[in-house]
Structures are given as structure tokens and as C-alpha cells.
Protein backbone atom coordinates (compact mmCIF):
# COMPACT_ATOMS: atom_id res chain seq x y z
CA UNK A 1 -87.20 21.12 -43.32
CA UNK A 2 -86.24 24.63 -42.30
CA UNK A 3 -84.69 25.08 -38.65
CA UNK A 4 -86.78 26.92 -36.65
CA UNK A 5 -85.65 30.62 -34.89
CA UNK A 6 -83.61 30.02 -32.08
CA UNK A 7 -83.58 26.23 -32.48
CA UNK A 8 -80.02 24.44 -32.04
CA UNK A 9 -77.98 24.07 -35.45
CA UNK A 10 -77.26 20.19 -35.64
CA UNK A 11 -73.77 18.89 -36.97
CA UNK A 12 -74.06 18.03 -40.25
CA UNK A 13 -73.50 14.17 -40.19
CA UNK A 14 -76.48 14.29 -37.53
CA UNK A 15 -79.08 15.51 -39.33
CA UNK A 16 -81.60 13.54 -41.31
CA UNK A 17 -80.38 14.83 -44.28
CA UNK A 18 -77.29 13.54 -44.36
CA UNK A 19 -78.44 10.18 -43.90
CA UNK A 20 -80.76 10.48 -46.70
CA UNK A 21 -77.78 12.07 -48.47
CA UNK A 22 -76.02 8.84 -47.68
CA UNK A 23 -78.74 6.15 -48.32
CA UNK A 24 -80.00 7.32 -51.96
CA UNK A 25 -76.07 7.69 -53.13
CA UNK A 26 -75.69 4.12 -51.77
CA UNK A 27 -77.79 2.57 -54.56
CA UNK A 28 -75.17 3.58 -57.26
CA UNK A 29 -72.33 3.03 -55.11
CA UNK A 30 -71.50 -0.30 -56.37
CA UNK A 31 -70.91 1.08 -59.49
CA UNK A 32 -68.84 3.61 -58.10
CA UNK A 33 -66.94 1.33 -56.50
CA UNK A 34 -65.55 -1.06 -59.61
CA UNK A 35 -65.21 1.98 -61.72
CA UNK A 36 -62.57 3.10 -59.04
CA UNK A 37 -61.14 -0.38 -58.58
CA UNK A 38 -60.82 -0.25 -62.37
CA UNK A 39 -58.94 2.57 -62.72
CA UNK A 40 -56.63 2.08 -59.57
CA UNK A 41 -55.95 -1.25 -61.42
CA UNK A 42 -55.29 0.87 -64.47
CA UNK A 43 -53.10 3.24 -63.35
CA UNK A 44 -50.52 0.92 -61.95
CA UNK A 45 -50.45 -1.04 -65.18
CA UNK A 46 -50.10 1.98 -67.22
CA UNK A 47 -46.42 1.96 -65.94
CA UNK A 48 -47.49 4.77 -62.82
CA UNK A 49 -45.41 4.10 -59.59
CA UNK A 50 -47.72 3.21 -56.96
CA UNK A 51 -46.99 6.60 -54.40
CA UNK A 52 -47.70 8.51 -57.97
CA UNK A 53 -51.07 6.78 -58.36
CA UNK A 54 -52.18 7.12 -54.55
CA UNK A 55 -51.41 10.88 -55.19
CA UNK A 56 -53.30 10.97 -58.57
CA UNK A 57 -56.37 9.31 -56.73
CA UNK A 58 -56.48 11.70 -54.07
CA UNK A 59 -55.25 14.89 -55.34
CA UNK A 60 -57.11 14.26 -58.61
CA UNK A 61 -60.24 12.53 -57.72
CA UNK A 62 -61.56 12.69 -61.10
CA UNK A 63 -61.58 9.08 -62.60
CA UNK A 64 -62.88 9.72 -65.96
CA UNK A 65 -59.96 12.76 -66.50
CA UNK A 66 -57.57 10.03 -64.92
CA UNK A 67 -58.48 7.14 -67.41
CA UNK A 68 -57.99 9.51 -69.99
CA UNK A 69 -54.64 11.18 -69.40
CA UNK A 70 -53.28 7.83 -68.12
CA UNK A 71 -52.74 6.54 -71.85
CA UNK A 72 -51.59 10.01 -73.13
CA UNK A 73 -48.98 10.71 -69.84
CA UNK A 74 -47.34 6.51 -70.81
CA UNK A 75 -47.20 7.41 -74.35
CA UNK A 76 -44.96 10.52 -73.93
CA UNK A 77 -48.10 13.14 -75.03
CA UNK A 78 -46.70 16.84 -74.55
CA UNK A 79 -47.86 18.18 -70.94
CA UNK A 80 -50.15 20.58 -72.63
CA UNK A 81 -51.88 17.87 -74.35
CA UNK A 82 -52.41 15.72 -70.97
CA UNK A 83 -53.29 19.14 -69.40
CA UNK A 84 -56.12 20.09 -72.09
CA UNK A 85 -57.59 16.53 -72.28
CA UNK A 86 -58.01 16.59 -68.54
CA UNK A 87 -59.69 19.97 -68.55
CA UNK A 88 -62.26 18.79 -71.39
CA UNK A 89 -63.01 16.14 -69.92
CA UNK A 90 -63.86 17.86 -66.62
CA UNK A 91 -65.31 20.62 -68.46
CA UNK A 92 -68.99 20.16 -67.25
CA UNK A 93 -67.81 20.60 -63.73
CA UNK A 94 -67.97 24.56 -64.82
CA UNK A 95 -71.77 23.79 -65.70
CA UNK A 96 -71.94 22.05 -62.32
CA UNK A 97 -70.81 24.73 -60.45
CA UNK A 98 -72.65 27.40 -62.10
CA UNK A 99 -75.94 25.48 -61.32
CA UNK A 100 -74.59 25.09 -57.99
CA UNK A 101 -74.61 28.40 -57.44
CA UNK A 102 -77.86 30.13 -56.30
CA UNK A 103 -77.65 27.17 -53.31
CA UNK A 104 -73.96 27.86 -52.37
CA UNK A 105 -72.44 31.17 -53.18
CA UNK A 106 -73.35 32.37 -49.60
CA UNK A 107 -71.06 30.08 -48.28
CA UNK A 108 -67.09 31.27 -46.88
CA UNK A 109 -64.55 30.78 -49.58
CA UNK A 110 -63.43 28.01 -48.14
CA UNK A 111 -66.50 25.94 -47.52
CA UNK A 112 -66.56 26.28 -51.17
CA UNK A 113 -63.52 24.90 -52.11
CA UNK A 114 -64.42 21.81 -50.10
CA UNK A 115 -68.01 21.54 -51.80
CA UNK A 116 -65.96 22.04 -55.38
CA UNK A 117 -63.31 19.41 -54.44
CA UNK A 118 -65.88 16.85 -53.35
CA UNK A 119 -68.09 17.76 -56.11
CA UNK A 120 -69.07 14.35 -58.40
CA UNK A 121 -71.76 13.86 -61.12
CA UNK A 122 -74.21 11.85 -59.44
CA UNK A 123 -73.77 14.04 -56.50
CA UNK A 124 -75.09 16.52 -58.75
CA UNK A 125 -77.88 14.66 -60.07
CA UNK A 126 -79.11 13.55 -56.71
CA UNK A 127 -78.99 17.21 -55.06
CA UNK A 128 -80.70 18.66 -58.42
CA UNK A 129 -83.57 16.10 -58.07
CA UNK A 130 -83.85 16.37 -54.48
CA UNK A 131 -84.00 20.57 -54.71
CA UNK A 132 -85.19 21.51 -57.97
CA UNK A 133 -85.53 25.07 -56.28
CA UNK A 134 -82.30 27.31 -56.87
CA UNK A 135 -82.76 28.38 -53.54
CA UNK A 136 -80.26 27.90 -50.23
CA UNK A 137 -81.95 25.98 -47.46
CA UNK A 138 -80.32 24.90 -44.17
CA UNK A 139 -81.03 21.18 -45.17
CA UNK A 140 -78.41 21.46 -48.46
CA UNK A 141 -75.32 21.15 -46.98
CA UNK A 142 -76.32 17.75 -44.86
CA UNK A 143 -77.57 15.95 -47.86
CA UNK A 144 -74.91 16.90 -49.97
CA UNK A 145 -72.23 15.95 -46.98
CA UNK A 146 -74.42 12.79 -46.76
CA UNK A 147 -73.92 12.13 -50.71
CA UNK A 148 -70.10 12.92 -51.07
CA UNK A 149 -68.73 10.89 -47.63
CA UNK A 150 -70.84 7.98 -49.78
CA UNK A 151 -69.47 8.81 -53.21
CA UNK A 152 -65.88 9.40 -52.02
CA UNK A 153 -65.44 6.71 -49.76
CA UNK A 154 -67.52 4.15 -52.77
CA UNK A 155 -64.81 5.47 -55.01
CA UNK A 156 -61.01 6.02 -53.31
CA UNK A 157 -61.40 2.90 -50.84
CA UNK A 158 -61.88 0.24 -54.24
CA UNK A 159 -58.95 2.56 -55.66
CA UNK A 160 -56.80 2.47 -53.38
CA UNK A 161 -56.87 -1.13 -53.17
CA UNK A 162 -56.88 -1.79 -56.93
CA UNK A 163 -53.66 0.08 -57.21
CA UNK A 164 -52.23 -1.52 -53.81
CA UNK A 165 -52.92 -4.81 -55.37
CA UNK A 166 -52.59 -4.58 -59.21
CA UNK A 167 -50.06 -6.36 -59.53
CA UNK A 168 -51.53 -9.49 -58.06
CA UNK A 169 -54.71 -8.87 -60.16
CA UNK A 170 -54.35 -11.59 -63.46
CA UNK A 171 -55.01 -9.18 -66.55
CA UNK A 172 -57.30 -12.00 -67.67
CA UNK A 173 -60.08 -11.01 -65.31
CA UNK A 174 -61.01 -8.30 -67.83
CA UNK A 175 -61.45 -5.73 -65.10
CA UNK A 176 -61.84 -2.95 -68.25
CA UNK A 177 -64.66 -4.63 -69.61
CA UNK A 178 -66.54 -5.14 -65.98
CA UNK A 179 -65.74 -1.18 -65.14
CA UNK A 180 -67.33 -0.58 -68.33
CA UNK A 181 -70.24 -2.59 -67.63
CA UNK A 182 -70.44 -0.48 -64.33
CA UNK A 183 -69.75 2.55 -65.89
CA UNK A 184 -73.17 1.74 -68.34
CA UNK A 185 -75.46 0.87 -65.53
CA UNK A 186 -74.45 4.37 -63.73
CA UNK A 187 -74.71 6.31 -67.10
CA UNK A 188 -78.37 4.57 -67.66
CA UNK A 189 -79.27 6.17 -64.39
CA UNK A 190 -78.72 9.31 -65.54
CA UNK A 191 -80.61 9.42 -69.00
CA UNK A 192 -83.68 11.12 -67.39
CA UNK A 193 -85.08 12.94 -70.80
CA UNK A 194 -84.58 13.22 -73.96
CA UNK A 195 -82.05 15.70 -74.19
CA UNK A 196 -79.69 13.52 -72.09
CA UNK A 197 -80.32 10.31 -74.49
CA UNK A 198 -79.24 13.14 -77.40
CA UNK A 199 -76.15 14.52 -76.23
CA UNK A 200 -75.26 10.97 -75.23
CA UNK A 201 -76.31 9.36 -78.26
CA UNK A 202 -74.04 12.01 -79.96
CA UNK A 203 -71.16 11.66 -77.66
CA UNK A 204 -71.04 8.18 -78.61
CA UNK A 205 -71.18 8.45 -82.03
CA UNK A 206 -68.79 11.21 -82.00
CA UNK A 207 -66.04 9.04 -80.19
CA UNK A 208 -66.25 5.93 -82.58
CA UNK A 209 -66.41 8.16 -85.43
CA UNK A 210 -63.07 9.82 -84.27
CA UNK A 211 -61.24 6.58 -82.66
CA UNK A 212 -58.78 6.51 -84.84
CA UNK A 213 -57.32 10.39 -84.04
CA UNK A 214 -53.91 10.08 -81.99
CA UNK A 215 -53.43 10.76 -78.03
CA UNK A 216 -57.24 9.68 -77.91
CA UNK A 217 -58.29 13.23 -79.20
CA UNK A 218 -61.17 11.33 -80.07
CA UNK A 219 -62.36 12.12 -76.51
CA UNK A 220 -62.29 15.66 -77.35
CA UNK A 221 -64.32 15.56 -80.30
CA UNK A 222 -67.10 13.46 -78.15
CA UNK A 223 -66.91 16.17 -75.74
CA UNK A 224 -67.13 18.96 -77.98
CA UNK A 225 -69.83 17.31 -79.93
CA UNK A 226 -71.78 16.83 -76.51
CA UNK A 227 -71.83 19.99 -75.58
CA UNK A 228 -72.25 21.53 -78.69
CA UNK A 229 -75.71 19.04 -79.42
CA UNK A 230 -76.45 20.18 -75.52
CA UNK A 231 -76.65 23.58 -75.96
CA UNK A 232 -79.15 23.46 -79.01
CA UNK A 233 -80.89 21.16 -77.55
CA UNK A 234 -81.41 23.63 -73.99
CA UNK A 235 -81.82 26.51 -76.19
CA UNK A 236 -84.76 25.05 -78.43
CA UNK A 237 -86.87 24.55 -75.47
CA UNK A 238 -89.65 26.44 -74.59
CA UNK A 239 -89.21 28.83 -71.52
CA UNK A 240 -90.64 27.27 -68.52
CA UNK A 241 -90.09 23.72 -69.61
CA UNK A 242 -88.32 23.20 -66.80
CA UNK A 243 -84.29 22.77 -65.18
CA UNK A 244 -81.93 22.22 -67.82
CA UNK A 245 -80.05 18.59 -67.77
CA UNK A 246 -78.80 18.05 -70.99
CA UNK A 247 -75.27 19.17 -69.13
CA UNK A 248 -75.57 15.89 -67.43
CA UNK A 249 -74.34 14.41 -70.61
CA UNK A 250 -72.21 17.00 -72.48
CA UNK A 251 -69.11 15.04 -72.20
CA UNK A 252 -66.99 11.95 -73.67
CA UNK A 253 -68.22 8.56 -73.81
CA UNK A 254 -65.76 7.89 -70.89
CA UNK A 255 -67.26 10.65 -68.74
CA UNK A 256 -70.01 9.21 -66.76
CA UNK A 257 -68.36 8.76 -63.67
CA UNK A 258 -65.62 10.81 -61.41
């Protein structure tokens, strides 16, 4: 769907795009959405004041880096230790944005900023799938506008209210265990081939192998694992055989979701 010379450039939220954008991130949404209610829940309990955790949601927007600094900033961790467990856990967003790329680098610097700060991982899984070609087209930016105002909104709105209202939440509902139900039935959307199912596999066996490790460094070693397992895996292919996605999954058994 390339605009045609001379033809009228529509807005972004009016083009067809961006409500396809909108209606294929909607059927993960839900999953989204406790995952966020989960960890606004969490972050209250975990002894944050609630203007602290509104700011973390925002500012942050990165649920799986806030789940796992949340236990490491209540338990007194050294800054540098919060600090480098949030930046391996977000690690793959560098393999996002490299594969982002070829589709966005003509963009102003700060159109770019907005795509990075937006940026989730089904986001990137849907715009992948839906242009396998590394290759800028006007229709992009809609669907991934369409995608994010979905993801964002699926994820801060259920936030925000689970850290307004955490303290009326019972902790006998067992809102960790349904988030991690959630959390499965996103991650199962995203095993796609084999080399996802490996680096996941390994990620998870990684992390249980390591639980016992202080500060949850065990999140680390899943991470570094991941990756590690990724990259032979992308590098034994044959040329040709296709986009790489074993990124997808080179992270910690928490990192499925933003």
C-alpha cells in the first residue's frame, strides 16, 4: 500500500494501517493487560510509594526490567546492581532496534526516540511478521502507531490502577500466579520455530538451575544463557533460511513481556 505521487499524506491514526496495527495487537492485549495489573500491584507491595511507582510505570515502561529490580531496589542491592539487572534484562531491545533499522533510520532524531520509547516485544513481532522486507514503506509508521497506542494503553491503564488500588487488593487472590499464567499464554505466542523453543527452553533451565544465586542474579545467567544458545543457534543456519528470531527469546524467563 504505497501512496501514490502527489496523493494527500493521511494522519497516521487514519490510515488503514493503523487500525490493523490496532486490531491484531488487540488479541494479546488481555495478556498485556494483567501482566501490567500484576506488576502495578507489585510494585506498591514491594514497599514503593505510590507517586514513585506511577513514575516507574511511565518513565520506565519496561515491566519485565521493573519486576526484576523491584526485589533487588527493597532489599538494599547496590545501585549498580539494580542498574545492570535492568539493562540485561532489556538487553534484546539493542537486537530490536538494530532490526528496526533498515525501516526507520530515515526518520528525524526525534521520531526515533518516540518509536524507541514506545518500542515493546510483541510490537516487534507483529511489525516483523507483517514486513518481513527490511525495507521503509509509507504504511510502517501507521501500523506500528496502530500497535503501540494498543500495547501501551493494554499495559499502563491495568497499571496504573493496580498500583492506585493495591492496597485494597487481598494478597490471597494470587495475582503473581495469574500474571504468570498471562505472561505464558503471551510467551506461547511467540515460539514461532525452533530456535525460539531453544533459547527459551534454555532460558528456563538456566534460571532454575541458578535460583538460588543472591539479588536474583539468576536472571542474568538465563539471559546470558539465552543469548549465548541464540547466537549459535542464528549462526548454524544456512544462508537464506530466512529472518533471524531466535532474539525473540534471548532473555530471562521473566522477559516475555514489557
Amino acid at each position: 500500500m504505497h501512496a501514490s505521487p502527489g496523493a494527500p499524506t493521511l494522519p497516521a491514526w487514519r490510515h488503514p494501517e493503523f487500525r490493523r496495527g490496532a486490531r491484531e495487537m488487540t488479541g494479546v492485549a488481555l495478556g498485556i493487560a494483567a501482566w501490567g495489573l500484576v506488576t502495578g500491584v507489585a510494585m506498591v507491595k514491594s514497599g514503593l510509594a505510590v507517586p514513585l511507582a506511577v513514575l516507574m510505570s511511565l518513565v520506565a515502561y519496561a515491566g519485565s526490567a521493573q519486576l526484576a529490580a523491584l526485589p533487588l531496589i527493597t532489599s538494599g542491592a547496590p545501585v549498580w546492581v539494580v542498574l545492570a539487572t535492568a539493562f540485561c534484562v532489556n538487553l534484546r531491545f539493542l537486537i530490536f532496534s538494530a532490526q528496526w533499522r533498515p525501516y526507520f533510520v530515515h526518520l528525524p532524531l526525534a521520531a526515533r526516540l518516540r518509536v524507541g520509547y514506545f518500542t515493546g516485544d510483541l510490537n516487534y513481532v507483529l511489525f516483523m511478521r507483517r514486513f518481513p522486507e527490511p525495507k521503509p514503506a509509507p504504511e510502517q509508521l501507521p501500523y506500528f502507531w496502530g500497535g503501540v497506542v494498543t500495547n501501551w494503553s493494554a499495559w499502563q491503564l491495568p497499571s496504573l490502577a493496580g498500583i492506585l488500588l493495591a492496597d485494597r487488593v487481598p494478597t490471597h487472590w494470587g495475582l503473581g500466579f495469574a500474571g504468570t499464567l498471562a505472561l505464558l499464554g503471551v510467551a506461547w505466542s511467540m515460539l514461532k520455530d525452533r530456535a525460539s523453543w531453544v533459547a527459551a527452553a534454555v532460558a528456563g533451565c538456566a534460571a532454575v538451575a541458578a535460583y538460588a544465586l543472591p539479588l536474583r542474579l539468576n536472571i542474568v545467567v538465563a539471559i546470558a544463557a539465552a543469548v549465548a544458545i541464540a547466537l549459535l543457534v542464528d549462526h548454524a543456519r544456512p544462508p537464506g533460511s530466512g529472518r533471524r528470531t531466535a532474539w525473540r527469546w534471548a532473555r530471562g524467563k521473566r522477559g516475555a513481556v514489557r
